[in-house]
C-alpha atoms as a PDB file:
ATOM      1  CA  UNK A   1      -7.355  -6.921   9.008  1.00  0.00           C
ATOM      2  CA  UNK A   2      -4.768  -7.971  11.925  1.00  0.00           C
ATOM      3  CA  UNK A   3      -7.112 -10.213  13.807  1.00  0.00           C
ATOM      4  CA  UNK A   4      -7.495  -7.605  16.577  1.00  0.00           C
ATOM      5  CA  UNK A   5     -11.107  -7.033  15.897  1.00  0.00           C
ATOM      6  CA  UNK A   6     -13.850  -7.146  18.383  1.00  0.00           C
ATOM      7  CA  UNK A   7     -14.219 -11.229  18.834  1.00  0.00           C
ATOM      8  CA  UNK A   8     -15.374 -13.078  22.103  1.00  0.00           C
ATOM      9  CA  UNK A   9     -12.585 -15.992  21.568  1.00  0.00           C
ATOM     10  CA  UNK A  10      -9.088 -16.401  22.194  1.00  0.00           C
ATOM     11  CA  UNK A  11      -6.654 -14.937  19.230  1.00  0.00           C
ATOM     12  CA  UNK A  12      -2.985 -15.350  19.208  1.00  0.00           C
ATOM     13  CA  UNK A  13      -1.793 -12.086  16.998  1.00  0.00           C
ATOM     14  CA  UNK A  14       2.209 -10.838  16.222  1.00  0.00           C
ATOM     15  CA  UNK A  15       3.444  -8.291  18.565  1.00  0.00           C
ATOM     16  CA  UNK A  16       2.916  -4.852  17.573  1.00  0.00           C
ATOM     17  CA  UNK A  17       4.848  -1.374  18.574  1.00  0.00           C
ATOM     18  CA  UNK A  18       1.528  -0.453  20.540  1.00  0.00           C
ATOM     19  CA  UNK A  19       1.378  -3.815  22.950  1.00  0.00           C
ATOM     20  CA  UNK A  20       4.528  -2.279  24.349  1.00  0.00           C
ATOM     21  CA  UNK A  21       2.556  -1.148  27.704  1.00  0.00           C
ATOM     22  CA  UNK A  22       0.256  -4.028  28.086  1.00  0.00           C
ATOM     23  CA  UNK A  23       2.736  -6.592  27.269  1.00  0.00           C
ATOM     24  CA  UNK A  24       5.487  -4.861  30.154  1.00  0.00           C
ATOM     25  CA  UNK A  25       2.219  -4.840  32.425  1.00  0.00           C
ATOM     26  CA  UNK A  26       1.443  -8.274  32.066  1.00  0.00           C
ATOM     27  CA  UNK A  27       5.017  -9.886  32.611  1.00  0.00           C
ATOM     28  CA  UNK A  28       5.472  -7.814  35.759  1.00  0.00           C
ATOM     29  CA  UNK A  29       2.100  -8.600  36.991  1.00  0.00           C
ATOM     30  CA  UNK A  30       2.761 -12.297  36.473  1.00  0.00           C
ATOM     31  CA  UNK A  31       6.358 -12.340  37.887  1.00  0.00           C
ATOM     32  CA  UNK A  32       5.343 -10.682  40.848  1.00  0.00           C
ATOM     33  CA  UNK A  33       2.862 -13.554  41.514  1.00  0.00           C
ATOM     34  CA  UNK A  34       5.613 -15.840  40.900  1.00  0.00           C
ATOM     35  CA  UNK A  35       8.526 -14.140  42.695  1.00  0.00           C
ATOM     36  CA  UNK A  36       6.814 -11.526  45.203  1.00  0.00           C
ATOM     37  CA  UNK A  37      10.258 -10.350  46.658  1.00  0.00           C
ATOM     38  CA  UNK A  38      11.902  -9.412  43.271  1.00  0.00           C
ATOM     39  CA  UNK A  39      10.832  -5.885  41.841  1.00  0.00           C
ATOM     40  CA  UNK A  40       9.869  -6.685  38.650  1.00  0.00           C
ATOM     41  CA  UNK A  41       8.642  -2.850  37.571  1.00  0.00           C
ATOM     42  CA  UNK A  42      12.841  -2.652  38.211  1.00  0.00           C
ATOM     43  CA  UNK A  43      13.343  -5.147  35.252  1.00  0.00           C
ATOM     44  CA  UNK A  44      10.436  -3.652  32.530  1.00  0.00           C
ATOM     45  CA  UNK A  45      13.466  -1.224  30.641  1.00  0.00           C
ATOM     46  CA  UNK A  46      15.972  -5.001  30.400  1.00  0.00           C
ATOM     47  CA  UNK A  47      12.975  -6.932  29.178  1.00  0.00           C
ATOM     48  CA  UNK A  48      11.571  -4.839  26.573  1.00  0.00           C
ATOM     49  CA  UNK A  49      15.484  -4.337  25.403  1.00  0.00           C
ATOM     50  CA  UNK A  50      16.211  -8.077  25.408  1.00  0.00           C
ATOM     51  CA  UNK A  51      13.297  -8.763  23.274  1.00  0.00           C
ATOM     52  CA  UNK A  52      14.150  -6.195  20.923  1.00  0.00           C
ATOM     53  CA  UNK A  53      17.282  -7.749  20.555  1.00  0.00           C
ATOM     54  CA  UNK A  54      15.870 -11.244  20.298  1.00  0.00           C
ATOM     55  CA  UNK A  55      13.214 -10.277  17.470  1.00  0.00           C
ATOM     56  CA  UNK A  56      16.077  -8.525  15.255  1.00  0.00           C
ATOM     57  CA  UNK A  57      17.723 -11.447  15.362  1.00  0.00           C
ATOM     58  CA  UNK A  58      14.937 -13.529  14.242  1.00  0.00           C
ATOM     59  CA  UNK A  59      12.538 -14.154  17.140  1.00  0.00           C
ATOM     60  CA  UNK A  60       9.073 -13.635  17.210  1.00  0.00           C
ATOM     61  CA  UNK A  61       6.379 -12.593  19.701  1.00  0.00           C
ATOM     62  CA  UNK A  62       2.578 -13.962  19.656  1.00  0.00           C
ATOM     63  CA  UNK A  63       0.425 -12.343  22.078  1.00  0.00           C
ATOM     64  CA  UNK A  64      -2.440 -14.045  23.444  1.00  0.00           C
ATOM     65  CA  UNK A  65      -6.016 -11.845  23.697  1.00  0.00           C
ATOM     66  CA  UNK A  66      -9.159 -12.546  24.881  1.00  0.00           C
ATOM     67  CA  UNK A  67     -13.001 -11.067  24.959  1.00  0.00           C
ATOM     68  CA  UNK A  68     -14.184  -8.548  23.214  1.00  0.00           C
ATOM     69  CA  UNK A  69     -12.071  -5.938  25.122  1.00  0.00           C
ATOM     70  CA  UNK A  70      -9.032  -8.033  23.480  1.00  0.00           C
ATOM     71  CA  UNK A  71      -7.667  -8.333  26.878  1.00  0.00           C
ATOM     72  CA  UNK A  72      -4.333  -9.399  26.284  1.00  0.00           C
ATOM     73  CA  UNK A  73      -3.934 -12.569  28.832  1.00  0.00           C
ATOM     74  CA  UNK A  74      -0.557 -13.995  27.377  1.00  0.00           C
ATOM     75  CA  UNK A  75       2.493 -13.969  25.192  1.00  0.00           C
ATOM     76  CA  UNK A  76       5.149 -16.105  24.117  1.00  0.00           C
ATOM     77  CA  UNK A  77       8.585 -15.403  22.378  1.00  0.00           C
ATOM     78  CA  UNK A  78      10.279 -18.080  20.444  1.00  0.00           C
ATOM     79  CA  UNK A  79      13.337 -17.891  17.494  1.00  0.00           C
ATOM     80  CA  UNK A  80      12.456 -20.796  15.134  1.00  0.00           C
ATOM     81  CA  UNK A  81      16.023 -21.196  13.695  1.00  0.00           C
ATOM     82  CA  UNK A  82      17.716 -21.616  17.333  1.00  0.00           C
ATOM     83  CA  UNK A  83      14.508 -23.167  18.180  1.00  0.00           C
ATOM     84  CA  UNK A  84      14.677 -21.123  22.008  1.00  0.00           C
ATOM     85  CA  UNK A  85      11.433 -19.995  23.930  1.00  0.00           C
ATOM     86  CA  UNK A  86      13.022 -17.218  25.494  1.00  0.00           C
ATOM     87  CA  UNK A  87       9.514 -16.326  26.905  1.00  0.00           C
ATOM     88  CA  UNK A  88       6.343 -17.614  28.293  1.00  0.00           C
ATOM     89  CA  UNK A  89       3.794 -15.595  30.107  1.00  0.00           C
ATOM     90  CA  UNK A  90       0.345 -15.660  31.097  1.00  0.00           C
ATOM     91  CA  UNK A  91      -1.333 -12.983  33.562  1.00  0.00           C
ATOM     92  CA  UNK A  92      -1.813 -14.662  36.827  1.00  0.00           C
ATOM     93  CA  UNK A  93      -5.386 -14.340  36.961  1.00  0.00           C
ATOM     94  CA  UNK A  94      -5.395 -16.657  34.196  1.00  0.00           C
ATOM     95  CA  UNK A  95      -2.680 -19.309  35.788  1.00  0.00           C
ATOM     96  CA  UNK A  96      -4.422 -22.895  34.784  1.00  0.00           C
ATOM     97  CA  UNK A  97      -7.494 -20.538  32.135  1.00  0.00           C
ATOM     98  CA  UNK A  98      -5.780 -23.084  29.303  1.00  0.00           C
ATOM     99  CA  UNK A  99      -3.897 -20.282  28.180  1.00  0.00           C
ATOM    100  CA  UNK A 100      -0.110 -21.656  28.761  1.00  0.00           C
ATOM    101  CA  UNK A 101      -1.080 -24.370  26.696  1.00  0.00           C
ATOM    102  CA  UNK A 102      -2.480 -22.213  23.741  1.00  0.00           C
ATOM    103  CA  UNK A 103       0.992 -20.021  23.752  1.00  0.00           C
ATOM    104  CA  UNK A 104       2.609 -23.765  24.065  1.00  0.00           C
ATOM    105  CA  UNK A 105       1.354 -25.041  20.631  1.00  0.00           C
ATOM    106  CA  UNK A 106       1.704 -21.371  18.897  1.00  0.00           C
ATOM    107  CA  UNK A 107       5.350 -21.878  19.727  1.00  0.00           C
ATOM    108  CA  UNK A 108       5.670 -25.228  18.252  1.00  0.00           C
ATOM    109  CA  UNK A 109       3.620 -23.712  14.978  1.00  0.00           C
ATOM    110  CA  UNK A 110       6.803 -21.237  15.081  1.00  0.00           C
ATOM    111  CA  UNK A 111       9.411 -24.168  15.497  1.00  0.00           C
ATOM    112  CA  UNK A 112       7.805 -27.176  14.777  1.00  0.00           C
ATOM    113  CA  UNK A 113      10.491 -29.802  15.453  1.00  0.00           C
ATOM    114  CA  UNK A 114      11.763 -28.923  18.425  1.00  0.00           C
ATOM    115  CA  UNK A 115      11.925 -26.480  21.193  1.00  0.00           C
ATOM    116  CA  UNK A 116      14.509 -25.596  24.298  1.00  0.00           C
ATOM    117  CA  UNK A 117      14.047 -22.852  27.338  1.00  0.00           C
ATOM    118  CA  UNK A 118      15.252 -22.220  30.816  1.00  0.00           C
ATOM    119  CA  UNK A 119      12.990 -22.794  33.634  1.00  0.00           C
ATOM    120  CA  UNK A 120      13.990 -21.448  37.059  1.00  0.00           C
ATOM    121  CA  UNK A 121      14.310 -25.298  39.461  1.00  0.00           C
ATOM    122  CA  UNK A 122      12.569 -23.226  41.769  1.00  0.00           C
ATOM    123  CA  UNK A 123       9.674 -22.737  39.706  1.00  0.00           C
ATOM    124  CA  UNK A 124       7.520 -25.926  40.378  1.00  0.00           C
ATOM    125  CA  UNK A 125       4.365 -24.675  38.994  1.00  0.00           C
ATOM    126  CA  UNK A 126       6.490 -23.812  35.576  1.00  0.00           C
ATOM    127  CA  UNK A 127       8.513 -26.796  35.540  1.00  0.00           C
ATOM    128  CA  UNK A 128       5.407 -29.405  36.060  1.00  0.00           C
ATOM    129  CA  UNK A 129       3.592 -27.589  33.247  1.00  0.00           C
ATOM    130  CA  UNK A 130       6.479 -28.077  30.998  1.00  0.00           C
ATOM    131  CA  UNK A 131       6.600 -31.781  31.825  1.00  0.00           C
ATOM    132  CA  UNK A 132       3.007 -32.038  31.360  1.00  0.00           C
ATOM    133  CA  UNK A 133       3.289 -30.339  27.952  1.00  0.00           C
ATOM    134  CA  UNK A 134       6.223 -32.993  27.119  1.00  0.00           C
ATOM    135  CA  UNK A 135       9.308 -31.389  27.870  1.00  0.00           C
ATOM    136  CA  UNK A 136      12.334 -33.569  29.233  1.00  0.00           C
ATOM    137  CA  UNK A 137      14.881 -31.885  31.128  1.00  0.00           C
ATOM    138  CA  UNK A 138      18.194 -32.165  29.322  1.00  0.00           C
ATOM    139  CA  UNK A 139      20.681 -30.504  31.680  1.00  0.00           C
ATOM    140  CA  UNK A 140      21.405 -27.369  34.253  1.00  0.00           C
ATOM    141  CA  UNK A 141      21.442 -24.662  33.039  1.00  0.00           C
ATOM    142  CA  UNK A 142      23.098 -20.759  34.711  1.00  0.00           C
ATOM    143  CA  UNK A 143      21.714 -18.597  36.710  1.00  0.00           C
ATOM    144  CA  UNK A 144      19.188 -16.775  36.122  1.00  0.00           C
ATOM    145  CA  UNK A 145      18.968 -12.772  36.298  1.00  0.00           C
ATOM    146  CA  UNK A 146      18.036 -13.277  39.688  1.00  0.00           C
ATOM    147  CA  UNK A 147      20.683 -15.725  40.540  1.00  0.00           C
ATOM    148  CA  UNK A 148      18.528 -18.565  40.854  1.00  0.00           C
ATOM    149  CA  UNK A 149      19.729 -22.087  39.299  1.00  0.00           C
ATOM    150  CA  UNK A 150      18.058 -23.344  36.090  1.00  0.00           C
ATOM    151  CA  UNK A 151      17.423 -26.571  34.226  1.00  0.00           C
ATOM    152  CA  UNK A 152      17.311 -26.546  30.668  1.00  0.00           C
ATOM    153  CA  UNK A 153      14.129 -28.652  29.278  1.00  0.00           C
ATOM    154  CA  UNK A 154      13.361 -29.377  25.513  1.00  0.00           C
ATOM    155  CA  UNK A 155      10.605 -30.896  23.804  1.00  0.00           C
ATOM    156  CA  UNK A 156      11.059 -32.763  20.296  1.00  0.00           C
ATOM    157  CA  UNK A 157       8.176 -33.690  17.886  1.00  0.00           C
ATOM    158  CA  UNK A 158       9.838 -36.657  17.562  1.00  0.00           C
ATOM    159  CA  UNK A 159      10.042 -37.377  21.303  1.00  0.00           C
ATOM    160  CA  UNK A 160       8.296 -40.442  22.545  1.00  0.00           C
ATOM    161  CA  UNK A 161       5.065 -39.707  24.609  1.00  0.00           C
ATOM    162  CA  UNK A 162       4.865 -41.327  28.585  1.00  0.00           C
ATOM    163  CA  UNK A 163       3.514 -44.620  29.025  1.00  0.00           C
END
């Protein structure tokens, strides 16, 4: 059994070739909440490509499903040797559902000492929730495929919680 059964809770599962669709419709569904002027639908072909090359190289992808439909509401791709999160994304009518945060400590399962992404600076809903979930930015980072300047966080297990 891969965990995909009919259950009414939350279940974080390994990508499959069949989430292809849903996974493309979720990130463009999400991006286009976050960036409404960028055509997203554009980018599906360079992000299903770039994580193709990121899992042969050694990443992996957890989707995130919910209900008993298995509505998939999230997915995050990390590499545990490099220790990047390359991706993070939850459908927007589940922004602040508690998902982020699940897809947040199935990446540190993945790579539990440490972990470094690029935010976009312009992304202040992103870049809050990373500080919230204990990342520290640690320097700028390029632009982004959009041209957009980022910062480059990291959280570390060993890292010191806030006051």
């Amino acid at each position: 059994m891969d965990g995909r059964g009919p259950i009414s809770g939350p279940r974080i599962v390994a990508r499959r070739d069949s989430d292809w669709a849903a996974l493309l419709d979720l990130w463009v569904a999400a991006w286009r909440q976050t960036y409404a002027e960028i055509d997203f639908e554009a980018r599906r072909d360079w992000l299903q490509n770039h994580m193709v090359q990121l899992e042969r190289s050694g990443a992996r992808t957890l989707l995130l499903f919910e209900g008993p439909g298995r509505a998939l509401i999230g997915f995050v791709t990390v590499d545990p040797a490099t220790h990047w999160l390359d991706q993070l994304c939850v459908h927007p009518d589940r922004f602040g559902s508690g998902a982020a945060e699940a897809l947040i400590e199935a990446a540190r399962s993945l790579s539990p000492a440490r972990l470094r992404l690029d935010v976009n600076q312009d992304n202040t809903r992103a870049v809050a929730f990373y500080e919230r979930e204990g990342f520290v930015r640690v320097a700028a980072g390029g632009p982004s495929l959009s041209g957009r300047p980022t910062l480059i966080m990291e959280w570390s297990s060993t890292a010191k919680a806030g006051p």
